[in-house]
N, C-alpha and C. Protein backbone atom coordinates (compact mmCIF):
# COMPACT_ATOMS: atom_id res chain seq x y z
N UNK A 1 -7.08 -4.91 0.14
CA UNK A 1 -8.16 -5.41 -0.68
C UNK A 1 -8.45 -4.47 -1.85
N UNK A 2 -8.49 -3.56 -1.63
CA UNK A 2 -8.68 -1.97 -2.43
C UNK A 2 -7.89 -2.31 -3.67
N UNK A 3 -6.53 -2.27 -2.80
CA UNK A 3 -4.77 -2.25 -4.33
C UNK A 3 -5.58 -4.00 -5.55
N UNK A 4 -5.94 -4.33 -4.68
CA UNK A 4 -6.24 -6.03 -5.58
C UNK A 4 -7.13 -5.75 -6.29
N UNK A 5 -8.29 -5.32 -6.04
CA UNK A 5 -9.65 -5.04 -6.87
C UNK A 5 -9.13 -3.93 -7.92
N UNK A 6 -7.92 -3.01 -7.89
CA UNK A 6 -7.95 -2.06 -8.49
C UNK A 6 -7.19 -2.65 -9.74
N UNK A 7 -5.91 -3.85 -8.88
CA UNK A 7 -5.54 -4.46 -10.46
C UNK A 7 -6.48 -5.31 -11.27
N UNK A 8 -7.61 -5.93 -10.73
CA UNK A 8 -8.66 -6.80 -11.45
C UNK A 8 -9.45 -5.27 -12.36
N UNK A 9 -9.63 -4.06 -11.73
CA UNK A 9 -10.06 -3.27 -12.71
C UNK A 9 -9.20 -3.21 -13.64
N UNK A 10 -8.01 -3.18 -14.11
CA UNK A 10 -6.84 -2.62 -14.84
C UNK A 10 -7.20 -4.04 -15.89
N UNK A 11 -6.90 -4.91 -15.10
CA UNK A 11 -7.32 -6.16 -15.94
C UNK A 11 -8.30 -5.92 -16.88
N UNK A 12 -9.06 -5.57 -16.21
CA UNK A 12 -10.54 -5.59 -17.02
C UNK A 12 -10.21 -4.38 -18.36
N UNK A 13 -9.83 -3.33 -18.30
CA UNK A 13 -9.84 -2.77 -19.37
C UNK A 13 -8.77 -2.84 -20.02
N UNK A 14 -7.65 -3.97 -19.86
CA UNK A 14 -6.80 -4.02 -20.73
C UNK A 14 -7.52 -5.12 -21.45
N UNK A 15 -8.18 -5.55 -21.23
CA UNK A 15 -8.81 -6.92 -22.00
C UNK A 15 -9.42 -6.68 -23.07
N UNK A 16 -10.45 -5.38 -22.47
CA UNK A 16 -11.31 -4.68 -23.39
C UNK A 16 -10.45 -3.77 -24.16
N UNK A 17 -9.63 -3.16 -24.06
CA UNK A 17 -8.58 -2.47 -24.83
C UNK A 17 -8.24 -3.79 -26.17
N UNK A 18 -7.95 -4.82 -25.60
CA UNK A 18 -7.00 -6.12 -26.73
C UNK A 18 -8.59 -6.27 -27.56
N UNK A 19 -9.52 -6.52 -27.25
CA UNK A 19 -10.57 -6.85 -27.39
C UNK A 19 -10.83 -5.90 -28.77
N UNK A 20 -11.10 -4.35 -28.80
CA UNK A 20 -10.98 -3.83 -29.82
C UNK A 20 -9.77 -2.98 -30.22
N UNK A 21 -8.68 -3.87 -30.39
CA UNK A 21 -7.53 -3.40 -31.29
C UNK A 21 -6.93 -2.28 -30.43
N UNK A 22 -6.94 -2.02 -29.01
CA UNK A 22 -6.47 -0.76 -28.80
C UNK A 22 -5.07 -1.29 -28.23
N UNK A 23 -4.18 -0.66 -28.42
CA UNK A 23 -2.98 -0.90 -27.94
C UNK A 23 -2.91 0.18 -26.66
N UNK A 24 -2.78 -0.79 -25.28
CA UNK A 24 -2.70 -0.60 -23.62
C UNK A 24 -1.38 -0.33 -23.60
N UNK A 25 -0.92 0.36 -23.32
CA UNK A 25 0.61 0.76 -23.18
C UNK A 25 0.94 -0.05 -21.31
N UNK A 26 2.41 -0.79 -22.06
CA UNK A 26 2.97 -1.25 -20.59
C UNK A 26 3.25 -0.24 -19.35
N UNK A 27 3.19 -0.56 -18.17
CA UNK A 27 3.23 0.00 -17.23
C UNK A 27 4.44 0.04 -16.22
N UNK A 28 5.12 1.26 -16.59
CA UNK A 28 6.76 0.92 -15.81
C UNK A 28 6.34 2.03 -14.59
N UNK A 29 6.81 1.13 -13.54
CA UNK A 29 6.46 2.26 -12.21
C UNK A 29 7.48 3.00 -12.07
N UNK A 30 8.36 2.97 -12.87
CA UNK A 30 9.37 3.81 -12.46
C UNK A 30 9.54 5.36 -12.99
N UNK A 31 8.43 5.42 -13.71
CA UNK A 31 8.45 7.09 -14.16
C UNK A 31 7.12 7.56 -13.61
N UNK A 32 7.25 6.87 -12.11
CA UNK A 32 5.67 7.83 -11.47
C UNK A 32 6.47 8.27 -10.16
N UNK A 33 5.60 9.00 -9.84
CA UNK A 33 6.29 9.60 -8.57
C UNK A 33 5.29 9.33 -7.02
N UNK A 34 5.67 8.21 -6.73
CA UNK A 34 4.07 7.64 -6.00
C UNK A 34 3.85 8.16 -4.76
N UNK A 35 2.85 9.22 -4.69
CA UNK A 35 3.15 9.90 -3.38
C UNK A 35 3.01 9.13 -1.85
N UNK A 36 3.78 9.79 -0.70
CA UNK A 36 3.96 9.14 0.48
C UNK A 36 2.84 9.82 1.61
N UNK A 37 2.65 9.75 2.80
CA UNK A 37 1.11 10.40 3.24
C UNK A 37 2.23 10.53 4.92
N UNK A 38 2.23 11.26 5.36
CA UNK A 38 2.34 11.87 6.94
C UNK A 38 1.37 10.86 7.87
N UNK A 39 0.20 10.68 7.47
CA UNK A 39 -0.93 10.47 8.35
C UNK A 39 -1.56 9.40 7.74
N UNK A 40 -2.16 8.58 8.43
CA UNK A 40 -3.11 7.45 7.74
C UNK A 40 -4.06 8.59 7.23
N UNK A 41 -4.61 9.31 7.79
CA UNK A 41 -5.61 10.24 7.06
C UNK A 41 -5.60 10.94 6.05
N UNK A 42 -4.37 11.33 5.26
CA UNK A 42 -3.79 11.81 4.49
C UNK A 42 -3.95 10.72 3.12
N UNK A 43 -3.62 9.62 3.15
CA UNK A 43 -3.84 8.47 2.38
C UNK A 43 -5.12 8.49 2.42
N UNK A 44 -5.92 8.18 3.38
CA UNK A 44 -7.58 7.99 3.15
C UNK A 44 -8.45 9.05 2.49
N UNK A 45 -7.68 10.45 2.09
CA UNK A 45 -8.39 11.47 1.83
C UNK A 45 -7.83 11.54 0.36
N UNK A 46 -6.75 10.62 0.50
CA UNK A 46 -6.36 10.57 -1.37
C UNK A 46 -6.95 9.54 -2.11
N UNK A 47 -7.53 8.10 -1.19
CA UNK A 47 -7.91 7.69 -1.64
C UNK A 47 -9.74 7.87 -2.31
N UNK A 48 -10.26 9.01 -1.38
CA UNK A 48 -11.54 9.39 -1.53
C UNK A 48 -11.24 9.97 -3.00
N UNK A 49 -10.23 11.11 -2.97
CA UNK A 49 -9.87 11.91 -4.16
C UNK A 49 -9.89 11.13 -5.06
N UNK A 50 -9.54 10.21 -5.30
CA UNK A 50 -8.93 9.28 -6.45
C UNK A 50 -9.82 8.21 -7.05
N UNK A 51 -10.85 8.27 -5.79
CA UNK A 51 -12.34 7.28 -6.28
C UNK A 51 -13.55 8.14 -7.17
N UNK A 52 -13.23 9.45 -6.42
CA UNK A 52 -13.84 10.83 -7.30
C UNK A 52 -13.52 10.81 -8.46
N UNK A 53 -12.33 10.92 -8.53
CA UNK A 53 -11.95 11.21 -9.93
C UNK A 53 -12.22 10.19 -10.94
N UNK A 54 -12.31 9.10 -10.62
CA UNK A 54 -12.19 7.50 -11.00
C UNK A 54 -13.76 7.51 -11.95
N UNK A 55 -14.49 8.03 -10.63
CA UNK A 55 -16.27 7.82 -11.16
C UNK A 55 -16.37 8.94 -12.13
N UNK A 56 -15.74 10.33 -11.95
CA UNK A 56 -16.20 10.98 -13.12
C UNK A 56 -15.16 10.41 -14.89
N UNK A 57 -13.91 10.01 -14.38
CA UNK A 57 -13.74 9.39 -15.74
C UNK A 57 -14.79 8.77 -16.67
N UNK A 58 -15.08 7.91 -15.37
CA UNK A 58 -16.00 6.75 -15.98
C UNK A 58 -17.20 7.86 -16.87
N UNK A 59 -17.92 8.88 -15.92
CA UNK A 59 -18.73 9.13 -16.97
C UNK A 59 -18.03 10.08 -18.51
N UNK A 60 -17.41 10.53 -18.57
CA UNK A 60 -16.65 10.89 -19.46
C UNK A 60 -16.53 9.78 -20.13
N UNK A 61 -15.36 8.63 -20.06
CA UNK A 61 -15.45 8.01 -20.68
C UNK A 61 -16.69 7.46 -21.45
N UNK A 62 -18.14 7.16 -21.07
CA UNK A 62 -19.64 6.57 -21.78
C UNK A 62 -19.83 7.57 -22.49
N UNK A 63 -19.56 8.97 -22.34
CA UNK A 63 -20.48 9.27 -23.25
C UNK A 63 -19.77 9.49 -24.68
N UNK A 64 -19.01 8.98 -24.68
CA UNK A 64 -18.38 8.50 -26.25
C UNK A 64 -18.76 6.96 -26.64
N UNK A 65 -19.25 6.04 -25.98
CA UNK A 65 -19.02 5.10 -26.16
C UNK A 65 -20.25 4.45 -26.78
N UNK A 66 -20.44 3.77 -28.02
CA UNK A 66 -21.70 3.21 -28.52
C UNK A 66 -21.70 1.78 -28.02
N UNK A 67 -20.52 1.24 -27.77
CA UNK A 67 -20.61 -0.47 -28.13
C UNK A 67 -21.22 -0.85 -26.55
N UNK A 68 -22.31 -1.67 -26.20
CA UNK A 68 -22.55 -1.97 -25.12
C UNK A 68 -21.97 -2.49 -23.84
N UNK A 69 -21.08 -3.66 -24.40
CA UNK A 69 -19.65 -4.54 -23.46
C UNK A 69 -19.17 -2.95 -22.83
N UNK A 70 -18.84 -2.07 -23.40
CA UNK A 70 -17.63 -1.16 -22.55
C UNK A 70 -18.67 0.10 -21.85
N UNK A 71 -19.86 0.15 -22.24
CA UNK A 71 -21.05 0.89 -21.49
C UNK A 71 -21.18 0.01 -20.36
N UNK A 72 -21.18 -1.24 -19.95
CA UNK A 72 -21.48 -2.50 -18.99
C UNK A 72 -20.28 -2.58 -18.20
N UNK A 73 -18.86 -2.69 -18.17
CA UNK A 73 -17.68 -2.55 -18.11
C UNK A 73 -17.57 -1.24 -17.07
N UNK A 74 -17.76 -0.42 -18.17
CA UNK A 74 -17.12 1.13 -17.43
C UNK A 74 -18.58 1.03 -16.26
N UNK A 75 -19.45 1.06 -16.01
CA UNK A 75 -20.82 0.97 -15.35
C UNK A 75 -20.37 0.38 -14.34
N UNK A 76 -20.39 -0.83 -14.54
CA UNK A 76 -19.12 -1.89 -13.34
C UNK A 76 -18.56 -1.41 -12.96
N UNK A 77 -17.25 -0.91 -13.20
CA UNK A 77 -16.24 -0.55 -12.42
C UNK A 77 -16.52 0.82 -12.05
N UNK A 78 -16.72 1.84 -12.38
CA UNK A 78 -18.01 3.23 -11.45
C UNK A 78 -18.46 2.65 -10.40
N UNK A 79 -19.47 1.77 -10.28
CA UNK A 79 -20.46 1.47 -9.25
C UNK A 79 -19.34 0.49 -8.49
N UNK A 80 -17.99 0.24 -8.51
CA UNK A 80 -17.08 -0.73 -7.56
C UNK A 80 -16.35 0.86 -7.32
N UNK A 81 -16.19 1.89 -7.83
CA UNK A 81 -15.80 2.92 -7.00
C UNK A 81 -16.55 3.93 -5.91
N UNK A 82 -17.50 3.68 -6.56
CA UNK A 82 -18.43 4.48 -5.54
C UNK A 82 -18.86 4.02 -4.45
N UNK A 83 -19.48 2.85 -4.81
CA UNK A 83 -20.27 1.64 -3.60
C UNK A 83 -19.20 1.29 -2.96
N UNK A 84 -18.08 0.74 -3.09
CA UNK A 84 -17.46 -0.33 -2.59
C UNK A 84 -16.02 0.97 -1.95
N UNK A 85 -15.24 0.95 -2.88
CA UNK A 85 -13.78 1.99 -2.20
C UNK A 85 -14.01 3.31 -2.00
N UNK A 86 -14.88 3.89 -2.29
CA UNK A 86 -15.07 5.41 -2.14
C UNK A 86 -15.82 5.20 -0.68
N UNK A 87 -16.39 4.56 -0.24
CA UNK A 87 -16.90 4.50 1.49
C UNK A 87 -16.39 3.75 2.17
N UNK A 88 -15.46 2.83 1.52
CA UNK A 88 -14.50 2.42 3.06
C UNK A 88 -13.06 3.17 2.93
N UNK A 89 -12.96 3.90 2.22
CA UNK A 89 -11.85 5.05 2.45
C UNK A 89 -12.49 6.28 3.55
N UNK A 90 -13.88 6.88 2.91
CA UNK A 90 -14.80 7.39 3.77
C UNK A 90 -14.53 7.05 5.38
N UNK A 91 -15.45 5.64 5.57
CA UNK A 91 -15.59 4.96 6.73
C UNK A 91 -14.24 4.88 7.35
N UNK A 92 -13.14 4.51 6.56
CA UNK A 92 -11.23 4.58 7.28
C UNK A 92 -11.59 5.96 8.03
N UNK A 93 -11.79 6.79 6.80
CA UNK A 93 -11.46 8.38 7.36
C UNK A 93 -12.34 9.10 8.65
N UNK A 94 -13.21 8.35 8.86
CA UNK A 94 -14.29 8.85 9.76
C UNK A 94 -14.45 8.00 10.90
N UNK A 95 -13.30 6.92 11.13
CA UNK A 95 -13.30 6.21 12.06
C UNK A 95 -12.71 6.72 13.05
């Protein structure tokens, strides 16, 4: 459920990217190196990492930002990392 919501985020800011002229660069998986996990716990502790990191983008990203749509946007998708995947990675990990 996590991987799905994360491409509807991607969605979302490539839209807003087309939206004001920004050119979203295509996405070839083949020059990433996608790491593998030993342990279900190992994954759940990357995924905490990665929701962390996710929410402080987000504020980084606002405080450049004047236009409201992408203050509303980035706000959204923060509060779907924190609320929503950052505690059932948590809750995985603490089960």
């Amino acid at each position: 459920e996590i991987a799905a919501s994360e491409q509807v985020h991607a969605n979302t800011l490539i839209r807003q990217a087309e939206k004001y002229g920004i050119a979203f660069p295509a996405f070839d998986p083949s020059i990433y190196n996608f790491p593998t996990f030993s342990t279900l716990d190992e994954a759940y502790q990357a995924g905490i990492d990665a929701e962390t990191a996710d929410a402080a983008l987000y504020d980084e990203l606002m405080a450049d930002v004047t236009h409201a749509d992408l203050v509303r946007v980035y706000t959204n998708l923060q509060k779907a990392s924190l609320n929503n995947h950052l505690v059932s990675f948590q809750s995985y990990l603490n089960d």
